[in-house]
Protein backbone atom coordinates (compact mmCIF):
# COMPACT_ATOMS: atom_id res chain seq x y z
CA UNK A 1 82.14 146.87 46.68
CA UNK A 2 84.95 144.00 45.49
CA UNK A 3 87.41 146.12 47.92
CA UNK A 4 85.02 145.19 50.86
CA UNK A 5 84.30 141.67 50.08
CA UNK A 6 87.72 139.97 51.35
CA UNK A 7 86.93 141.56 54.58
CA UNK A 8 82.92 140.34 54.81
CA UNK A 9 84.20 137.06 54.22
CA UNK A 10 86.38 137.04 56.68
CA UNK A 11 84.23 138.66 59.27
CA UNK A 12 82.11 135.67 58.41
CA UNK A 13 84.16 133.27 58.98
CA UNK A 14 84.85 134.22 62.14
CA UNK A 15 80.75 134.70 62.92
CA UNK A 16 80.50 131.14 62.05
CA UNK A 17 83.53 130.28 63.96
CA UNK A 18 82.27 131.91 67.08
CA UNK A 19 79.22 130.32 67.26
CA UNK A 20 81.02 127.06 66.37
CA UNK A 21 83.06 127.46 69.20
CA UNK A 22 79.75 128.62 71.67
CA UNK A 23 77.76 125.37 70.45
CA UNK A 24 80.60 123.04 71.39
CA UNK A 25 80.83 125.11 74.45
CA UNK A 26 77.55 124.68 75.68
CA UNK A 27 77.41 121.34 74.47
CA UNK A 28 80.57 120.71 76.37
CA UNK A 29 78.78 121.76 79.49
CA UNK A 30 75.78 119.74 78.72
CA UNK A 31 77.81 116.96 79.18
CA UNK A 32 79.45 117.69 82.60
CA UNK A 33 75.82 118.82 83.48
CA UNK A 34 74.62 115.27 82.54
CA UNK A 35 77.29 113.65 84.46
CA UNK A 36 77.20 115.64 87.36
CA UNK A 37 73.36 114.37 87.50
């Protein structure tokens, strides 16, 4: 169980970091979509 939790964690992050990076994505294209209105 300890053995796996470095590796959960840093599957995590990267989960989170991933759908950080989508979010700003599509908020990124929001904003051109806005513009482009």
């Amino acid at each position: 169980m300890h053995k796996k939790d470095p590796n959960f964690h840093s599957v995590l992050r990267r989960v989170i970091y991933s759908i950080d990076v989508v979010k700003q994505v599509s908020y990124n294209d929001q904003k051109f979509y806005m513009a482009y209105r």
